[in-house]
Protein backbone atom coordinates (compact mmCIF):
# COMPACT_ATOMS: atom_id res chain seq x y z
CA UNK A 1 -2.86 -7.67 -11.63
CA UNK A 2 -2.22 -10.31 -9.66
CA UNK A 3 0.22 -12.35 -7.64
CA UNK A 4 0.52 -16.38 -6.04
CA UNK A 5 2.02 -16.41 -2.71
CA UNK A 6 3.29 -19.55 -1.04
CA UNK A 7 4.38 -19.89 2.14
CA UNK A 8 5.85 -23.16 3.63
CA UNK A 9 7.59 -24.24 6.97
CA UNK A 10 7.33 -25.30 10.50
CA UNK A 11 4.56 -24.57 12.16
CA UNK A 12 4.30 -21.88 14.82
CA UNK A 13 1.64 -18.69 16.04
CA UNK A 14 1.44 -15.98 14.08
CA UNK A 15 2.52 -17.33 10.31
CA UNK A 16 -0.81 -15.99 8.76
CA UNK A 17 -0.33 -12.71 10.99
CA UNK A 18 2.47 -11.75 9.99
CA UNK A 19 2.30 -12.36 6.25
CA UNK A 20 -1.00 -10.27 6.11
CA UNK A 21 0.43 -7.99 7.93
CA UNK A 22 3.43 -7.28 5.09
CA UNK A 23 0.95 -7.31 2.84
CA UNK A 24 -0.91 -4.74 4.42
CA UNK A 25 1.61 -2.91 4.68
CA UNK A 26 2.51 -3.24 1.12
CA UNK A 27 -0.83 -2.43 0.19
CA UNK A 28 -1.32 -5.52 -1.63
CA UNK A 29 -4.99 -6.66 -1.11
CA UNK A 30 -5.43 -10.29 -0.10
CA UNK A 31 -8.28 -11.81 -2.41
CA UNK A 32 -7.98 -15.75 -1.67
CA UNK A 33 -6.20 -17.89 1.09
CA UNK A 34 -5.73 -21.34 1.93
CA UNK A 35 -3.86 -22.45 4.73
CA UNK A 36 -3.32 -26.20 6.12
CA UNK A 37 -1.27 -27.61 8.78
CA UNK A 38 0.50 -30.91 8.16
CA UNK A 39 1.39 -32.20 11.70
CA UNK A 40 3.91 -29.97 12.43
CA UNK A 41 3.92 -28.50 8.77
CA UNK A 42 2.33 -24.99 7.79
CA UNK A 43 1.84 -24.37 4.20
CA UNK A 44 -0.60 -21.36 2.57
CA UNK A 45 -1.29 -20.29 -0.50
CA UNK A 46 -2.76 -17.05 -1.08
CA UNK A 47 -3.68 -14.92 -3.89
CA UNK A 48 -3.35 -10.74 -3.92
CA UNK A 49 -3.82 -7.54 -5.90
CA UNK A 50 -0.72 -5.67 -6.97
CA UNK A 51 -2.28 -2.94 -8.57
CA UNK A 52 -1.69 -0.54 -5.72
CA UNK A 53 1.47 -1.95 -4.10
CA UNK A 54 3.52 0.89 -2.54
CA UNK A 55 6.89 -0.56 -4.22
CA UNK A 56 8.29 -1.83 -6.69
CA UNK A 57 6.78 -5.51 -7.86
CA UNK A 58 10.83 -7.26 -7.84
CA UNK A 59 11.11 -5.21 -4.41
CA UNK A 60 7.72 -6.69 -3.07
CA UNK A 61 8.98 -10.47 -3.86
CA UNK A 62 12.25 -9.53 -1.67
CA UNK A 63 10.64 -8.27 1.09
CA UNK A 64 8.35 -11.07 1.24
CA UNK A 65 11.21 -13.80 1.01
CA UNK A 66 13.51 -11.64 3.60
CA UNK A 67 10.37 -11.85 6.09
CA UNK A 68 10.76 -15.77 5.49
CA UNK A 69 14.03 -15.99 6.09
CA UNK A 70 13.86 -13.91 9.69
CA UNK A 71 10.75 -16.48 11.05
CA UNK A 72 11.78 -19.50 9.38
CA UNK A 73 9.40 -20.18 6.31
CA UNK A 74 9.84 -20.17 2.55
CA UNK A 75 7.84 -17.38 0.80
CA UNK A 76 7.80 -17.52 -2.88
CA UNK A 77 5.90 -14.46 -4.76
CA UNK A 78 4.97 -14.83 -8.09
CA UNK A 79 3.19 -13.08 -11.27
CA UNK A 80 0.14 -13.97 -11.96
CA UNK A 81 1.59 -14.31 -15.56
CA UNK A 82 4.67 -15.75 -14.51
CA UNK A 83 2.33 -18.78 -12.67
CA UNK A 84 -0.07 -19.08 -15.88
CA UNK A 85 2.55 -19.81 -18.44
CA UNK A 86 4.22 -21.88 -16.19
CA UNK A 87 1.18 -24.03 -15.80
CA UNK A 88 -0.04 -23.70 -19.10
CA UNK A 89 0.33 -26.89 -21.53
């Protein structure tokens, strides 16, 4: 299984960094990234395994938006199914 992560805000060092790094720690396995910088804009989209995450799926998508909200960026997590049927017509 998989997830779509999305990270927007100002930018600054380290966004990419520390987002891989929760992940890591998470044990969710980064498969895609894309990353561009607006002028002073960040946003990234990347896409990672959730087969092996060491929690909980709802408790992965908190920790990711808590470790937005303590450096400033928005960081949505979502299903993979969640993100198909939402974009499927």
């Amino acid at each position: 299984m998989k997830a779509v992560v999305t990270v927007t805000g100002k930018d600054v060092v380290g966004i990419i960094a520390k987002v891989s790094n929760a992940c890591a720690e998470y044990h969710a396995n980064i498969v895609d990234i894309s990353q561009s910088v607006l002028s002073e804009y960040f946003a990234m989209i990347m896409v990672v395994e959730i087969d092996q995450i060491a929690i909980d799926f709802t408790a992965f998508v908190d920790a990711m938006e808590a470790l937005g909200k303590e450096n400033g960026l928005v960081i949505h997590t979502i299903h993979e199914d969640v993100f198909n049927a939402m974009h499927h017509i």
